[in-house]
C-alpha atoms as a PDB file:
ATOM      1  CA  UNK A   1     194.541 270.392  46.974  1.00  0.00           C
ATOM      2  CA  UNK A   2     192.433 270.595  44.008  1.00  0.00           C
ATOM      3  CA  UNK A   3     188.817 271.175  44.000  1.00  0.00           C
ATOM      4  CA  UNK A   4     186.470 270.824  40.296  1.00  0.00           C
ATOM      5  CA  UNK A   5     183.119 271.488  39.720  1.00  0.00           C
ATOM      6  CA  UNK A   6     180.879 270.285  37.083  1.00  0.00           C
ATOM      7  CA  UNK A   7     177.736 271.840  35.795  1.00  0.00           C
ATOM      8  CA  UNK A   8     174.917 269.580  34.357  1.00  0.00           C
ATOM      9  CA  UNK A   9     171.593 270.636  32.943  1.00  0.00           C
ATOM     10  CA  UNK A  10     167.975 268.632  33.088  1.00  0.00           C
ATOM     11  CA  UNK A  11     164.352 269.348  32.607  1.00  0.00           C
ATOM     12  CA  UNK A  12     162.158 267.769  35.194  1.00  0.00           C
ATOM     13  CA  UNK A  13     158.628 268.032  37.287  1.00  0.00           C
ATOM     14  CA  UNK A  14     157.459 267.365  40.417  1.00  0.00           C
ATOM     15  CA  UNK A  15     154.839 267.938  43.241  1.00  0.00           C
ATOM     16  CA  UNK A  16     155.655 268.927  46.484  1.00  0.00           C
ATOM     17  CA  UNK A  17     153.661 266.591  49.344  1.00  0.00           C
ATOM     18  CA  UNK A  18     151.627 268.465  51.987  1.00  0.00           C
ATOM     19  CA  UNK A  19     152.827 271.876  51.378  1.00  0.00           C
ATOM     20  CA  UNK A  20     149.971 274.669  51.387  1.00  0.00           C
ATOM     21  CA  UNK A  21     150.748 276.391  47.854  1.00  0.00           C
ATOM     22  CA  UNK A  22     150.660 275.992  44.582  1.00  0.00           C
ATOM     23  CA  UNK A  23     153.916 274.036  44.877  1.00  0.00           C
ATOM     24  CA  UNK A  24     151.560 271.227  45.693  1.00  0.00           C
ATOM     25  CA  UNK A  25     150.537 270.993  41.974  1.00  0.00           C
ATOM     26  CA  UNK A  26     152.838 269.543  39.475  1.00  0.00           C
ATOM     27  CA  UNK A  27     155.206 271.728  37.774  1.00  0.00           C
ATOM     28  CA  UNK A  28     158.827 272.222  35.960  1.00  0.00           C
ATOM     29  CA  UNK A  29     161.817 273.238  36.245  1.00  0.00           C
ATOM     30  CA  UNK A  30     165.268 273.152  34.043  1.00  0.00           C
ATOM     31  CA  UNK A  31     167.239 272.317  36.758  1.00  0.00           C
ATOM     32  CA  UNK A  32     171.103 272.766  37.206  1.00  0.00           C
ATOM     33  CA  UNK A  33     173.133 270.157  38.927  1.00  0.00           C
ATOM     34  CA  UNK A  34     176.947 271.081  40.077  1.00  0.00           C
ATOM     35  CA  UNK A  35     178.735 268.621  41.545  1.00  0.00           C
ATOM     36  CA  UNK A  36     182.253 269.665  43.958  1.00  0.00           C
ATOM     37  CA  UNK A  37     185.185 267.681  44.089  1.00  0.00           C
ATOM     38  CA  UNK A  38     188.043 267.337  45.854  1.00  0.00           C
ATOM     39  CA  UNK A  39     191.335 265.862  45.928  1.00  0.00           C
ATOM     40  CA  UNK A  40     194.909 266.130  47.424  1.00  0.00           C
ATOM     41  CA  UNK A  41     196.887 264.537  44.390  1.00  0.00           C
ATOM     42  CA  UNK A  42     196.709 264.051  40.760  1.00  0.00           C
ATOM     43  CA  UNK A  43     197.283 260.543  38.959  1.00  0.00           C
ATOM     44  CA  UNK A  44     200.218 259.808  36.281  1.00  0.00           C
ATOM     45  CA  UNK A  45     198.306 261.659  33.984  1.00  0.00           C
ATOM     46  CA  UNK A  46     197.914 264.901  36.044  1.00  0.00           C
ATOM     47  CA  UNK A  47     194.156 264.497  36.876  1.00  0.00           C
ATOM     48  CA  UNK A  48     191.936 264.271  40.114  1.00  0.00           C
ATOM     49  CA  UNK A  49     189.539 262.454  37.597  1.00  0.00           C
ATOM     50  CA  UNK A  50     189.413 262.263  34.094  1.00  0.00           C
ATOM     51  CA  UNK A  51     186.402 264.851  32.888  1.00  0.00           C
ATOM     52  CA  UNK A  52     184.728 262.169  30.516  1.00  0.00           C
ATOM     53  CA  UNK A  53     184.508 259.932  33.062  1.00  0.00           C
ATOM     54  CA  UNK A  54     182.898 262.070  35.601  1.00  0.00           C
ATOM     55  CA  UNK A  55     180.431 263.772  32.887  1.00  0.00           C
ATOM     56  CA  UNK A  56     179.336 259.656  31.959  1.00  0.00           C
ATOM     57  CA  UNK A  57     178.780 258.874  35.432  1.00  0.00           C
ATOM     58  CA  UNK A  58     176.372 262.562  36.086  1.00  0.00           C
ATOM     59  CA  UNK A  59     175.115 261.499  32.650  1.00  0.00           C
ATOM     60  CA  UNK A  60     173.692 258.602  33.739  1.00  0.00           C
ATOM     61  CA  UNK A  61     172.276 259.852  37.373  1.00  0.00           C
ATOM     62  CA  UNK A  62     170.740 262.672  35.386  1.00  0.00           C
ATOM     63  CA  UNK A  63     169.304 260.134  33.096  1.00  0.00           C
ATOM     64  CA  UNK A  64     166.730 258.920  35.766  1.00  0.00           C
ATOM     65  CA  UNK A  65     165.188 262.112  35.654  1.00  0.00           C
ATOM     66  CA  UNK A  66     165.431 264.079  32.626  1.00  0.00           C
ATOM     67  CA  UNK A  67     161.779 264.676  30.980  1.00  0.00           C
ATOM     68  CA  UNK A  68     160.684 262.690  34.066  1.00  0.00           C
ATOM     69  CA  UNK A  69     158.111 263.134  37.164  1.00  0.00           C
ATOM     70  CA  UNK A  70     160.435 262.985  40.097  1.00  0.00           C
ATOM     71  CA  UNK A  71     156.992 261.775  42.393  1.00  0.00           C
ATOM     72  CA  UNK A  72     157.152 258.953  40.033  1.00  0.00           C
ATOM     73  CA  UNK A  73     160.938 257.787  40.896  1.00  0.00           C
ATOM     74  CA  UNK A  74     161.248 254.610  43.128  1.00  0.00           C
ATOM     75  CA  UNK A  75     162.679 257.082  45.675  1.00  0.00           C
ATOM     76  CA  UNK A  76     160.553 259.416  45.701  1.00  0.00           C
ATOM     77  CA  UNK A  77     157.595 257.351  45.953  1.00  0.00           C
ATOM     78  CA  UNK A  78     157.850 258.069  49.704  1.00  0.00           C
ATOM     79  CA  UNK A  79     160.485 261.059  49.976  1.00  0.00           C
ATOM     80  CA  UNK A  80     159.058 264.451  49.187  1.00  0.00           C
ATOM     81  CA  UNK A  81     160.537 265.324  46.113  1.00  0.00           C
ATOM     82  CA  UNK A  82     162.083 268.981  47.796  1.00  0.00           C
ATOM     83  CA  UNK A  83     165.000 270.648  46.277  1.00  0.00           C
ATOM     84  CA  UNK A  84     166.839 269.421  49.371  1.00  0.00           C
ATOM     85  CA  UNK A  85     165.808 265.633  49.543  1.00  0.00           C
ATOM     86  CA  UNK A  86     167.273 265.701  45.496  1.00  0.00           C
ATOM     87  CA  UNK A  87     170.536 266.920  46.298  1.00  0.00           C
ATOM     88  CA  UNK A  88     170.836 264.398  49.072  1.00  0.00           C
ATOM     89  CA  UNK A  89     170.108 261.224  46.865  1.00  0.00           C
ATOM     90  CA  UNK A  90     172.237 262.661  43.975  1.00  0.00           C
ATOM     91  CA  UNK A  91     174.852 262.925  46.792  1.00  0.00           C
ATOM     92  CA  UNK A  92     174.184 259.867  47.681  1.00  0.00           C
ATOM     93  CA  UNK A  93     174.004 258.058  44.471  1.00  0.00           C
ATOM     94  CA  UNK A  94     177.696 260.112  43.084  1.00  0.00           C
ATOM     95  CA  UNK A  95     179.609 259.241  46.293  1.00  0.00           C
ATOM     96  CA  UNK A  96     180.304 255.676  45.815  1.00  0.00           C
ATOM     97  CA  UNK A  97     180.679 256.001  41.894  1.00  0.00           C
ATOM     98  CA  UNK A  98     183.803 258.208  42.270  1.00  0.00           C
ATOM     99  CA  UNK A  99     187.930 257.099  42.325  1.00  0.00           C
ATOM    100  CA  UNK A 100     189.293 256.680  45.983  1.00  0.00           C
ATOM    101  CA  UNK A 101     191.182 259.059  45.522  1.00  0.00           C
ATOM    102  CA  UNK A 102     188.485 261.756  44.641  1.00  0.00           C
ATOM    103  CA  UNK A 103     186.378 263.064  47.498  1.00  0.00           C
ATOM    104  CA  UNK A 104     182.663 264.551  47.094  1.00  0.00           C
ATOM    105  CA  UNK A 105     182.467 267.855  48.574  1.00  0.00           C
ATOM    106  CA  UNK A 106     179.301 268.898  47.511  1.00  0.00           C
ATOM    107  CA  UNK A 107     175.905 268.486  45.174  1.00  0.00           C
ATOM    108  CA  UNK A 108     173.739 271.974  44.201  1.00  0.00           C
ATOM    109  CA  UNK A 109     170.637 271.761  42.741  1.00  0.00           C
ATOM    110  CA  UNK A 110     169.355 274.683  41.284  1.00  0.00           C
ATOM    111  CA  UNK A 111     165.493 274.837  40.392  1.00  0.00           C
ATOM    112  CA  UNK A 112     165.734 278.387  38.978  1.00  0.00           C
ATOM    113  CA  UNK A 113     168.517 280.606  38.802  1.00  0.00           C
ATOM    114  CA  UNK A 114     167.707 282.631  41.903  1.00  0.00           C
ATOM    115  CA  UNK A 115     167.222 279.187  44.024  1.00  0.00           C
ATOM    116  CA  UNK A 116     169.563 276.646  45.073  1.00  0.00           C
ATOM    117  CA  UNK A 117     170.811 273.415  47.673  1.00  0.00           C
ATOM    118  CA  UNK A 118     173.639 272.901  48.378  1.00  0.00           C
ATOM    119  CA  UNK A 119     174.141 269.881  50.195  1.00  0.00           C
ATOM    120  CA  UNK A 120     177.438 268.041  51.867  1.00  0.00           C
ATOM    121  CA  UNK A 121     177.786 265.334  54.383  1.00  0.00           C
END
């Protein structure tokens, strides 16, 4: 089996809903996105997935929220924008974008370097 992981950087804010600290307000983070893969077999060429392709599709994903307000995302207009609830719609949003034969073990978001989620179906 072979597993990857790709690491993906973004600046974004947000505002956590009904919590009781200063979390409430809005603030920042540069947050870091890995993504795990899996796969039992190479293609022709000798790769699970070709890395350009996989950076373009996180690319994009990321591009919703780079320099952006995560409250203000269509999704997050009624899903408190937690560390946990972003993992699960970046899962969510990656799994169907990958090759069949490339399984998604795993999204991390990090908002600082001493907190992370990692989250897996």
């Amino acid at each position: 089996m072979y597993q990857l992981e790709i690491i993906e950087n973004f600046s974004a804010a947000h505002a956590l809903r009904d919590y009781p600290g200063v979390c409430a307000r809005i603030h920042g983070h540069n947050w870091t996105l890995k993504i795990g893969l899996s796969a039992e077999t190479a293609d022709e060429r000798g790769m699970t997935i070709d890395y350009a392709d996989l950076k373009t599709i996180a690319d994009k994903l990321i591009e919703e929220f780079d320099h952006n307000f995560f409250n203000d995302h269509p999704y997050f207009k009624t899903v408190n924008p937690t560390s946990e609830k972003i993992a699960e719609y970046i899962y969510g949003r990656l799994e169907s974008q990958l090759p069949g034969r490339v399984r998604l073990e795993y999204v991390q978001i990090a908002e600082t370097e001493n907190f992370s989620v990692k989250y897996r179906k």
